[in-house]
Protein backbone atom coordinates (compact mmCIF):
# COMPACT_ATOMS: atom_id res chain seq x y z
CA UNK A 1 -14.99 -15.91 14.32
CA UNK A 2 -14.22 -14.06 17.45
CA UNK A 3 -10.71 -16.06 17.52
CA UNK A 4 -10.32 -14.24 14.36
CA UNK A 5 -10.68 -11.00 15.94
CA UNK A 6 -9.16 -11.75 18.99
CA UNK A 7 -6.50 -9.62 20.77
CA UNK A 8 -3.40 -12.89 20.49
CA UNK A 9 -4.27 -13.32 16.87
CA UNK A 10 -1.02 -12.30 16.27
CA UNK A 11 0.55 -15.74 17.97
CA UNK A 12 -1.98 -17.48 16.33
CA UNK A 13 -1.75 -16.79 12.65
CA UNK A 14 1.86 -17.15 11.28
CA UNK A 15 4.38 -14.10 10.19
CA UNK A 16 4.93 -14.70 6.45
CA UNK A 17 8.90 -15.04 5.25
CA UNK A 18 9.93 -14.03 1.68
CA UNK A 19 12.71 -14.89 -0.18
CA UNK A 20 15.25 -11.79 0.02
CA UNK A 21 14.98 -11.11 -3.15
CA UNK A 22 11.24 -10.70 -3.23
CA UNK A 23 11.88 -7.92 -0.43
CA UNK A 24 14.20 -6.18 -2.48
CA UNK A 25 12.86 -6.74 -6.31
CA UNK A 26 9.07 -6.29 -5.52
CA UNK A 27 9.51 -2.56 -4.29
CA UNK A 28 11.79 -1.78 -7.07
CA UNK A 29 9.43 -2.99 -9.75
CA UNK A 30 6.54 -1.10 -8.07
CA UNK A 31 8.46 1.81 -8.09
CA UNK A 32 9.50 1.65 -11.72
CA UNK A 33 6.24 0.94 -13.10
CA UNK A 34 4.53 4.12 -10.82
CA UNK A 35 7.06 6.35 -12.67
CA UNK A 36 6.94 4.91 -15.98
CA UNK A 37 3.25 3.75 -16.47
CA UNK A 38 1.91 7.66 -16.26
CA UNK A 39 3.87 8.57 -18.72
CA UNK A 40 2.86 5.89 -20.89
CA UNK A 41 -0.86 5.93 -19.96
CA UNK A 42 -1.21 9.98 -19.11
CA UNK A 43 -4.23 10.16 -16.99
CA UNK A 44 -5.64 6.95 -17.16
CA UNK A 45 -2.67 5.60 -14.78
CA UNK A 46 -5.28 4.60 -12.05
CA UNK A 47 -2.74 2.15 -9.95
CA UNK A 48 -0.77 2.86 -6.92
CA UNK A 49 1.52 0.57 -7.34
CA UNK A 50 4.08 1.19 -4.12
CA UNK A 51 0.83 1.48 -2.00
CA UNK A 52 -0.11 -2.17 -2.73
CA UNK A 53 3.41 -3.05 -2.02
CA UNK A 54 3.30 -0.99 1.42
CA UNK A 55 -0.08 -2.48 1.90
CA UNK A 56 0.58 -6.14 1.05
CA UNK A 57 3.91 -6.99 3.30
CA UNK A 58 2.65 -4.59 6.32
CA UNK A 59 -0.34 -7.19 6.04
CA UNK A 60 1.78 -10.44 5.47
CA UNK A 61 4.50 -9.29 8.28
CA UNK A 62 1.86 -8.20 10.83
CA UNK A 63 4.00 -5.84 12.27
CA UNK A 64 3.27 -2.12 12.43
CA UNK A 65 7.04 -0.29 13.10
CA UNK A 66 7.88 -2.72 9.67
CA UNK A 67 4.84 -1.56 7.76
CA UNK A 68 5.49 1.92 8.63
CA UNK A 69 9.05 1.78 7.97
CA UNK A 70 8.19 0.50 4.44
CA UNK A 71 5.81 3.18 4.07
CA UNK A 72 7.98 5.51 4.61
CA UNK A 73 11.15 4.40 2.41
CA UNK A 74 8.46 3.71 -0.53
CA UNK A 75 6.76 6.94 -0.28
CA UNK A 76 9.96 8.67 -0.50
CA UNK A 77 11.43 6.65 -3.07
CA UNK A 78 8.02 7.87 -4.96
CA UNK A 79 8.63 11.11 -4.53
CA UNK A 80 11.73 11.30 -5.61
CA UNK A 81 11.12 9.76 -8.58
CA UNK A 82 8.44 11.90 -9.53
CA UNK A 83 7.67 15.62 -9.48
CA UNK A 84 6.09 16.15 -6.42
CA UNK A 85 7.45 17.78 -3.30
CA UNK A 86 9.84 15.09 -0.97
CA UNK A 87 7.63 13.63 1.76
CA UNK A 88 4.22 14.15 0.65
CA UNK A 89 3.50 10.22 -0.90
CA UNK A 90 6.48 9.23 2.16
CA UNK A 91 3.19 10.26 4.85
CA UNK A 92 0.65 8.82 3.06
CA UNK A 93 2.68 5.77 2.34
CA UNK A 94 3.56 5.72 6.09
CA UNK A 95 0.07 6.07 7.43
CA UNK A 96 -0.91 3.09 5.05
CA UNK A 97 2.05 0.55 6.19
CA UNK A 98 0.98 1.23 9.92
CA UNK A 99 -2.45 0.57 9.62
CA UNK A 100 -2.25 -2.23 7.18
CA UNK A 101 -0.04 -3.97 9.60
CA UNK A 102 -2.27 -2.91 12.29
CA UNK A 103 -5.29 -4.66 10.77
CA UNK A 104 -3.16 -7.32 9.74
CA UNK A 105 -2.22 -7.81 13.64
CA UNK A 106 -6.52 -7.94 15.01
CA UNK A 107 -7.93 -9.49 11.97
CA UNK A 108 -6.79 -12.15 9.63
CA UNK A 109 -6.62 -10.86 6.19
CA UNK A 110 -5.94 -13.83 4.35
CA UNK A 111 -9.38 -13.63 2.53
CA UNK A 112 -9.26 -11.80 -0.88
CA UNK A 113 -12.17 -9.83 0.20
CA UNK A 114 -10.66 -8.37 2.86
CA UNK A 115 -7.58 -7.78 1.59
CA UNK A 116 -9.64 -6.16 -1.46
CA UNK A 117 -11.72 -4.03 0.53
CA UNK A 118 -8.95 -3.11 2.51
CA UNK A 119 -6.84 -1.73 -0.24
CA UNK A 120 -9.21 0.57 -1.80
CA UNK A 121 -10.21 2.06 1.73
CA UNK A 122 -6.20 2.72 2.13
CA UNK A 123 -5.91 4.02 -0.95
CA UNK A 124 -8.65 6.54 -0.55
CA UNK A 125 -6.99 7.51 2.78
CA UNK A 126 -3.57 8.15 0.74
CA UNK A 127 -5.76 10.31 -1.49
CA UNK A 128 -7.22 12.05 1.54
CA UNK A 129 -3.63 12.78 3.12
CA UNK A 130 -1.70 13.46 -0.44
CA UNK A 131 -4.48 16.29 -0.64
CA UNK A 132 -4.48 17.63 3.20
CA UNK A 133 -0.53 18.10 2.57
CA UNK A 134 -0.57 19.40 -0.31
CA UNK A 135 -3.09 22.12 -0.01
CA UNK A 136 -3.42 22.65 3.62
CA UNK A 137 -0.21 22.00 5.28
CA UNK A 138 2.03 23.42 2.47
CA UNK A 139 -0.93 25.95 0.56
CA UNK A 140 -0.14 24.71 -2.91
CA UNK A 141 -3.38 25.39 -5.02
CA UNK A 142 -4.36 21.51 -6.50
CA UNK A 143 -6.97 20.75 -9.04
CA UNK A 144 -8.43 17.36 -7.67
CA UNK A 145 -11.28 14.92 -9.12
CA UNK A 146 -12.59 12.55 -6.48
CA UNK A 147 -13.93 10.60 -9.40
CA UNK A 148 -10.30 10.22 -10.50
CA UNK A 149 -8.76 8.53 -7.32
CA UNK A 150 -12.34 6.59 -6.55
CA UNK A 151 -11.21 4.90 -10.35
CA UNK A 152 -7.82 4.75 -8.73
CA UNK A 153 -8.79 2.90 -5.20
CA UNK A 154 -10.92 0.46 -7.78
CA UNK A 155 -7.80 -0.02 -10.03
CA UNK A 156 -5.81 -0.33 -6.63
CA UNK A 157 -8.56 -3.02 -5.52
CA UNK A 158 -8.54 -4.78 -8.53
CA UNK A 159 -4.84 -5.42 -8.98
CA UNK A 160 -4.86 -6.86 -6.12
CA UNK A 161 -6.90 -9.44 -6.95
CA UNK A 162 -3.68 -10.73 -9.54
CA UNK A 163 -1.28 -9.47 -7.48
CA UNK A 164 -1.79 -10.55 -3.94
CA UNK A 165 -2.08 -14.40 -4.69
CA UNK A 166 1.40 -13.96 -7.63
CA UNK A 167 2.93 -12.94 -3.73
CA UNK A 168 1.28 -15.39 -1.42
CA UNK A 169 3.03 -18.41 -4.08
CA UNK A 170 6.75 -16.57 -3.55
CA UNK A 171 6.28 -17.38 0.55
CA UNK A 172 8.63 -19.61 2.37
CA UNK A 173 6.86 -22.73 3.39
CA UNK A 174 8.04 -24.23 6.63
C-alpha cells in the first residue's frame, strides 16, 4: 500500500498508449453528445461528458501539462459549442485535467472505486469553478440548484462505471 502512494509511482505503474484514433474520436464524440443530449433531454442532461474524457486520459497518461492541456482544448471546444461565455467550462475543464493527472501521478487509480469517487469529486469542483466565474469573476446573475449538479457528479460517477473499462479494452498492449 504505501508503494501505491509512493512519490516514484509514476516509474512504477505504466503510461497507457491509445490508438490515434481513440485520441482524436473519443473527444469528438464527448463533445457531440454534451451539445446534443440537452437538447434532447432538457434538464435532465445530468452527464459531463468532456469532463470524463478530460478526467479519464489525464488519469491513464499520468501527466499533468497533458491533462491540463486537454482540459483546456475540451473546455473550449464546450464552450463554443454551447451558449455560454468562451473560457468558462475551458477553466474548469483545465483545473480537472491537472489534478486528475496529478492524482493519477501519487496514487494508482486503476480501481473503479477510485476512479468513481474521483470523478464525482471533479465534477463537483467544475460545478464550484463554472459558478465562481460566472457570478463572481464576470457578475452574471445565475440561478443554480446544488441538487442539480450533485445528480450530475452521480450521473458523471456512474457513467464511468461503463465507460472507463469500454476505454481501458481500446489500450495498446505491449
Amino acid at each position: 500500500m504505501i508503494q501505491v502512494l509512493g512519490s516514484d509511482t509514476r516509474r512504477d505503474v505504466d503510461i497507457r498508449h491509445y490508438p490515434f484514433l481513440v485520441y482524436v474520436m473519443t473527444p469528438l464524440i464527448a463533445l457531440v453528445l454534451q451539445a446534443w443530449l440537452p437538447r434532447v433531454l432538457g434538464p435532465y442532461a445530468w452527464f459531463d461528458f468532456p469532463l470524463i474524457v478530460v478526467a479519464y486520459f489525464a488519469m491513464a497518461r499520468r501527466s499533468p501539462i497533458q491533462g491540463t492541456f486537454m482540459g483546456v482544448v475540451m473546455g473550449l471546444l464546450e464552450d463554443a459549442l454551447s451558449h455560454h461565455a468562451i473560457g468558462i467550462n475551458g477553466i474548469a475543464k483545465t483545473a480537472v485535467g491537472f489534478l486528475a493527472a496529478s492524482v493519477g501521478v501519487r496514487i494508482d487509480v486503476e480501481n473503479q472505486s477510485i476512479r468513481l469517487l474521483l470523478v464525482f469529486l471533479l465534477s463537483l469542483l467544475s460545478s464550484a469553478l463554472y459558478v465562481f466565474i460566472y457570478s463572481v469573476l464576470l457578475g452574471f446573475s445565475l440561478e443554480w440548484r446544488w441538487f442539480a449538479e450533485l445528480f450530475r457528479a452521480v450521473g458523471n460517477s456512474l457513467l464511468v462505471v461503463f465507460f472507463f473499462p469500454l476505454l481501458d479494452r481500446l489500450q495498446i498492449r505491449d
